[in-house]
Protein backbone atom coordinates (compact mmCIF):
# COMPACT_ATOMS: atom_id res chain seq x y z
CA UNK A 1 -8.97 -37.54 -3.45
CA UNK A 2 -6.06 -34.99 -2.99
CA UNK A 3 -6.55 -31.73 -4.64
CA UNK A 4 -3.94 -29.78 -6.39
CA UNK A 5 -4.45 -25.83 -7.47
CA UNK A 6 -3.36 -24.27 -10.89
CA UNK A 7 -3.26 -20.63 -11.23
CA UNK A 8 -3.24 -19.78 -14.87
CA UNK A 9 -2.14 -16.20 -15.38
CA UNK A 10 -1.78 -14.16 -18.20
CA UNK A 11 1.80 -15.21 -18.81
CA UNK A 12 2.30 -18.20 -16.26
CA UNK A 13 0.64 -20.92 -14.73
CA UNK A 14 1.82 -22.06 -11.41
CA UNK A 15 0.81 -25.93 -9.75
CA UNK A 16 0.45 -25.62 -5.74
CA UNK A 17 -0.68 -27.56 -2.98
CA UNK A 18 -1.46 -26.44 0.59
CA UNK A 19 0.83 -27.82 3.52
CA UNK A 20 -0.23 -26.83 7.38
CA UNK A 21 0.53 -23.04 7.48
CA UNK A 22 1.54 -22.78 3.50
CA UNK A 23 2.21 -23.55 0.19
CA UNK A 24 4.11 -25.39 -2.26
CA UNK A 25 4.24 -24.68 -5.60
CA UNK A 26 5.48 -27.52 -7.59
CA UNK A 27 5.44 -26.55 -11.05
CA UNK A 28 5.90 -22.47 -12.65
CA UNK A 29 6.69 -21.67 -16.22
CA UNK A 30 5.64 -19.37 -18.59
CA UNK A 31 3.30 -20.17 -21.46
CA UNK A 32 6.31 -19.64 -23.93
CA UNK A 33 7.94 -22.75 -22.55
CA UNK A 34 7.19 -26.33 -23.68
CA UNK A 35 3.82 -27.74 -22.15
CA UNK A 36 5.59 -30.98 -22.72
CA UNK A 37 7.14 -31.55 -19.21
CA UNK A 38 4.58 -29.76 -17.63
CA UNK A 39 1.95 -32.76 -18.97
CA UNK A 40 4.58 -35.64 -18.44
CA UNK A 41 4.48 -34.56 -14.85
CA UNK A 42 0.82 -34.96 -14.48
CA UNK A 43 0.65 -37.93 -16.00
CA UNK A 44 3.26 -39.79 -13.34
CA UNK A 45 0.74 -38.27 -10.57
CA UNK A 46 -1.87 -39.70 -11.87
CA UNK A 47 -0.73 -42.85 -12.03
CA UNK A 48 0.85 -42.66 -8.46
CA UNK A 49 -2.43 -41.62 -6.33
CA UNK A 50 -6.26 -39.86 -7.34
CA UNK A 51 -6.13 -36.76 -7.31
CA UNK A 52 -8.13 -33.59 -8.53
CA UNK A 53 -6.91 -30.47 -9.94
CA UNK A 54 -8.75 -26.93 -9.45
CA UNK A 55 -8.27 -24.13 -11.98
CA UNK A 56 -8.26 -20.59 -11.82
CA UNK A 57 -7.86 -19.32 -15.41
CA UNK A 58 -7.86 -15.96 -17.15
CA UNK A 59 -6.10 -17.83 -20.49
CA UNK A 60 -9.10 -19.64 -21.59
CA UNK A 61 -6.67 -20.74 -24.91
CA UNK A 62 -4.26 -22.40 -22.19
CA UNK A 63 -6.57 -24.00 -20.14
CA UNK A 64 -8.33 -26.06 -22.89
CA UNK A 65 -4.80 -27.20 -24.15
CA UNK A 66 -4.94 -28.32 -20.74
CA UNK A 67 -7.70 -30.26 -21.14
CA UNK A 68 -7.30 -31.58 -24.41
CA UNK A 69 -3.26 -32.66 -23.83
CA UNK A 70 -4.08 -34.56 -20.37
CA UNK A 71 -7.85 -35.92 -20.71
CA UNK A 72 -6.79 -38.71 -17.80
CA UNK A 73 -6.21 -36.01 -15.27
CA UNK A 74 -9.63 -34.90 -13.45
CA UNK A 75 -9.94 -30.85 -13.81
CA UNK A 76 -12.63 -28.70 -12.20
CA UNK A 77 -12.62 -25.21 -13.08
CA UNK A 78 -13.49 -22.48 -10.63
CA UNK A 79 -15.64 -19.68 -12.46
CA UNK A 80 -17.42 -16.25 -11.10
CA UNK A 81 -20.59 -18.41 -12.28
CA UNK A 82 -20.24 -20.46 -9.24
CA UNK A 83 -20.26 -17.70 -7.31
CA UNK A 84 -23.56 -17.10 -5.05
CA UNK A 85 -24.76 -13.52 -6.32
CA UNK A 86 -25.10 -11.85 -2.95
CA UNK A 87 -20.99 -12.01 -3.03
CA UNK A 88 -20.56 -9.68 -5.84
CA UNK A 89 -21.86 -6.51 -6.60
CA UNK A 90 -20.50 -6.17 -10.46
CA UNK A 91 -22.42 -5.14 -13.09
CA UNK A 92 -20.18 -7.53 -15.83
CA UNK A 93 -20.06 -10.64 -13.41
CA UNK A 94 -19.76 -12.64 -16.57
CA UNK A 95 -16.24 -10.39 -17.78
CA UNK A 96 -14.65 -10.72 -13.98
CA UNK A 97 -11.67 -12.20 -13.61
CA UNK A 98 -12.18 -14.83 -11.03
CA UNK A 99 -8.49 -13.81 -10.36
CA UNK A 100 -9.88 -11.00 -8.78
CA UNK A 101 -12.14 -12.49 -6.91
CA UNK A 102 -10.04 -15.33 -5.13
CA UNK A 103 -7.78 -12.86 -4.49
CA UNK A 104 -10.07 -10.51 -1.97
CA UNK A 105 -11.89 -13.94 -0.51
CA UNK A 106 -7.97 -15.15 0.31
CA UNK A 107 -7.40 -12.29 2.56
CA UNK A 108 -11.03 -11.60 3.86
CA UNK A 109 -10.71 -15.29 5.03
CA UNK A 110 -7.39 -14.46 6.64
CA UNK A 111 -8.86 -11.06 7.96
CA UNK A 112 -12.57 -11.30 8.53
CA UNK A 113 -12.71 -7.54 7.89
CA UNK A 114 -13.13 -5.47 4.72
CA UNK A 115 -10.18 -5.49 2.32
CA UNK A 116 -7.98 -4.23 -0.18
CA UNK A 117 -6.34 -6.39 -2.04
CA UNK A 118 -3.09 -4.87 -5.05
CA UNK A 119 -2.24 -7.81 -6.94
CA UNK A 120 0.72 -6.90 -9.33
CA UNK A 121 1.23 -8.76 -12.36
CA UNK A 122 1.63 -8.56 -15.80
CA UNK A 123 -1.51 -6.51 -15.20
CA UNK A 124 -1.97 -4.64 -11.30
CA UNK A 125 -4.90 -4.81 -9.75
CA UNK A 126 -6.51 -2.99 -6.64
CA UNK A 127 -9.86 -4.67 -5.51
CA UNK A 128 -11.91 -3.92 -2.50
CA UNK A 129 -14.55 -6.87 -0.28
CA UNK A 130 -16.01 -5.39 2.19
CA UNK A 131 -16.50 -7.02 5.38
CA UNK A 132 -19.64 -8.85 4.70
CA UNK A 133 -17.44 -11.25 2.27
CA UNK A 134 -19.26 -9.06 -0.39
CA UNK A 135 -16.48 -8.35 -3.73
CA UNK A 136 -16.93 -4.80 -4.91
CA UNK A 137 -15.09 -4.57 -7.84
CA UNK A 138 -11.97 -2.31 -8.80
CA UNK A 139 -9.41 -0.87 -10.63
CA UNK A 140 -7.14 -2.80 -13.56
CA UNK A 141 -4.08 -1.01 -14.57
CA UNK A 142 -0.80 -2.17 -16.59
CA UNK A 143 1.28 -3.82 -14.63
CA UNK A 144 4.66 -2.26 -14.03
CA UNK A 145 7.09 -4.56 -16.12
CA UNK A 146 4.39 -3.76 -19.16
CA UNK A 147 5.11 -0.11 -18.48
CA UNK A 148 8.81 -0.44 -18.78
CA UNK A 149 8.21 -2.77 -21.94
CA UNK A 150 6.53 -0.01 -23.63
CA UNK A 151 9.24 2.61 -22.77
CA UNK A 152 11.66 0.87 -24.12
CA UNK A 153 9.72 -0.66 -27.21
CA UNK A 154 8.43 3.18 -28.09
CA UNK A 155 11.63 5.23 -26.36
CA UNK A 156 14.41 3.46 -27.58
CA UNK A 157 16.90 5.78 -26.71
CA UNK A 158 16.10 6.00 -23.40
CA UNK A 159 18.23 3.86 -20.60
CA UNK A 160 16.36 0.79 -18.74
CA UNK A 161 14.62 2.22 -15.41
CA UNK A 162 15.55 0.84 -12.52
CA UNK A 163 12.82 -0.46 -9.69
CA UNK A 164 12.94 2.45 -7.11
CA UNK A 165 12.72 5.86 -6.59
CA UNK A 166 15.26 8.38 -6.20
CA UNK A 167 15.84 10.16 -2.98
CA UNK A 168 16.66 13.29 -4.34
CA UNK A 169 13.29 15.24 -5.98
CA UNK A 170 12.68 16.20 -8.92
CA UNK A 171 14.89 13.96 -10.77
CA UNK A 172 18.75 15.15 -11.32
CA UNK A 173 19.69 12.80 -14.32
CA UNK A 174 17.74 10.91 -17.22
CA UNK A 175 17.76 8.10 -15.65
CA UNK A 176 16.01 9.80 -12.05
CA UNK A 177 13.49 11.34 -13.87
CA UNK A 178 12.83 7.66 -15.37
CA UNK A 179 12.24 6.39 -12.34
CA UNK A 180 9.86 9.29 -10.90
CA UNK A 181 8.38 9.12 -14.06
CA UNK A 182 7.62 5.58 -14.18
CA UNK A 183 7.87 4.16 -10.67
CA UNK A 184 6.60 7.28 -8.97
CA UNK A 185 3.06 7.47 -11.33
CA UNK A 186 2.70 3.29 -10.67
CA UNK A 187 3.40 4.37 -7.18
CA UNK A 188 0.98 7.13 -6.97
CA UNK A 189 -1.42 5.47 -8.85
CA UNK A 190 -1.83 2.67 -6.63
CA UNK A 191 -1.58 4.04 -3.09
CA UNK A 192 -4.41 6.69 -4.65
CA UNK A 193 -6.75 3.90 -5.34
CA UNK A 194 -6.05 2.63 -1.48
CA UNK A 195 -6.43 6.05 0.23
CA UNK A 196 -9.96 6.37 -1.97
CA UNK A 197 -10.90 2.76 -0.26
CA UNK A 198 -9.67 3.97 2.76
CA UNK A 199 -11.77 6.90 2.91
CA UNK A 200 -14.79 4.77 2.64
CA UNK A 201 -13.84 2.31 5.16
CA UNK A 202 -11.47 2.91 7.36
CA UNK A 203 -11.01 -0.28 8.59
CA UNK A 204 -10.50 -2.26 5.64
CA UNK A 205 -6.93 -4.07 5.93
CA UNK A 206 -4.47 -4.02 2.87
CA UNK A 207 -2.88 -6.88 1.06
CA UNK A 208 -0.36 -7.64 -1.26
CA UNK A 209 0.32 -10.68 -3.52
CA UNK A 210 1.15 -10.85 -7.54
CA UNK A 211 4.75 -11.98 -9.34
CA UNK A 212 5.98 -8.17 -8.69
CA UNK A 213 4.52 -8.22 -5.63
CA UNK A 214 7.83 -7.93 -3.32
CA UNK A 215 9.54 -5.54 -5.39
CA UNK A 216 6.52 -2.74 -5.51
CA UNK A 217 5.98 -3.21 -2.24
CA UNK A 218 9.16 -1.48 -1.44
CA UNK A 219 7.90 1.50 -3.85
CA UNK A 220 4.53 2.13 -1.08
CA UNK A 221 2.94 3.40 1.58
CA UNK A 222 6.14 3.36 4.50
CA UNK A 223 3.49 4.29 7.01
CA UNK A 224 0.39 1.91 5.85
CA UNK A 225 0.42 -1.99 6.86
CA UNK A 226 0.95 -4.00 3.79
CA UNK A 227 -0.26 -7.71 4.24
CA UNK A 228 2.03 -9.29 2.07
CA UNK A 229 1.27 -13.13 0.58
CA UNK A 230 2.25 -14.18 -2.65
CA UNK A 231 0.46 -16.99 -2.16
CA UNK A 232 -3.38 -15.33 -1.76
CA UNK A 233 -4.50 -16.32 -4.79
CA UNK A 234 -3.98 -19.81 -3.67
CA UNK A 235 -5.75 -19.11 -0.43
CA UNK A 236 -8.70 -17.95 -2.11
CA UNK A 237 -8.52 -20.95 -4.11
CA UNK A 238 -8.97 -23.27 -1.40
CA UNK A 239 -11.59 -21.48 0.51
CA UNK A 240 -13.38 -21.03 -2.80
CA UNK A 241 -13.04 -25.13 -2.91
CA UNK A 242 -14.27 -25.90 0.66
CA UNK A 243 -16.49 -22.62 1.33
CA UNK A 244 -18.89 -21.85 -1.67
CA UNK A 245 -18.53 -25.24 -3.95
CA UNK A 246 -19.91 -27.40 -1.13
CA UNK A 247 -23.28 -25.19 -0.68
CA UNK A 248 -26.14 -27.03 -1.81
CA UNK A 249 -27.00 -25.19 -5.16
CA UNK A 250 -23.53 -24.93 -6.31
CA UNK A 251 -22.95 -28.05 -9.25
CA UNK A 252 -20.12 -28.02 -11.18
């Protein structure tokens, strides 16, 4: 049976599949957008060939459309209930994002060592495993297109910020004080979380992934190594799939 992976975000869903060294994604949209094409493709697959689709949801609204629109189409969910509890050390297991999750077992599988893992989004994440496989927990912070959102919902008047930060400090014009403002704080923000891992474990390697991902990583950290893999969430997806549903206890 072939297996497909959906990510269901907070304001897309993407439909993947893994090839030899990556990915493709063969379906992205936003939940705005008609479901309608979205089903009539999964339909002509399943008529074509058996195959299996694995969920990672945070949209719990979306994915039981899902499963009410396309009842012929064989969906497994992934949850942090499948999760053995020796891998998490999280007081709310039953309020974590499995998002989060997949996203640290992705690159500790890549890795083998302790990691942090930024996953920018409509929210931004920054998520530490250590090296045991063991998932931490976090920070959760807007993400930086809801930032911008809210300056210009609440500050009207003010111009649209640009993605960067100015070379020339402090800011000279409205608009370069914008961008310190905004980009500089997000930027701040988030390499603070990574120096406080950092301090802790020196060792642990950091990763990037998310929708924003390749545009804030231009805003950090010039002399830190940023992993970056837009695809990690899929990664963890997989070795969530192979790894930890196939141990004995582990029914779904």
């Amino acid at each position: 049976m072939k297996a497909y992976y959906l990510d269901i975000g907070n304001t897309s869903l993407r439909l993947a599949v893994p090839t030899e060294n990556s990915w493709i994604v063969l379906w992205h949209q936003r939940h705005g957008d008609s479901f309608d094409k979205f089903l009539a493709m999964l339909s002509e697959r399943s008529g074509d060939e058996s195959y299996m689709i694995y969920v990672s949801s945070v949209r719990k609204d979306i994915t039981r459309k899902l499963q009410e629109s396309a009842p012929e189409v064989i969906i497994r969910e992934l949850s942090t209930k499948q999760v053995p509890g020796h891998l998490l050390n999280y007081s709310t297991v039953q309020t974590l994002g499995i998002d989060r999750f997949l996203g640290c077992l992705g690159a500790h599988h890549k890795e083998e060592t302790s990691v942090v893992v930024i996953d920018t989004g409509s929210a931004c994440t920054v998520d530490f495993m250590d090296d045991a496989g063991v998932y931490q927990g976090g920070v959760i912070m807007p993400g930086i297109d809801i930032l911008k959102k809210s300056m210009r919902r609440y500050l009207p008047e003010l111009p649209d910020i640009q993605t960067n930060i100015p070379d020339v400090w402090p800011g000279k014009s409205t608009q370069e004080s914008l961008q310190w403002g905004l980009n500089g704080a997000f930027k701040a923000a988030i390499e603070h979380w990574v120096h406080k891992y950092q301090m802790a474990d020196k060792n642990a390697q950091v990763f990037i992934t998310g929708g924003n991902s390749a545009d804030v990583k231009k805003l950090l950290m010039p002399d830190t190594k940023l992993n970056h893999h837009p695809e990690l969430h899929f990664e963890g997806m997989k070795v969530f799939v192979e790894e930890i549903l196939s141990l004995p206890d582990n029914e779904f």
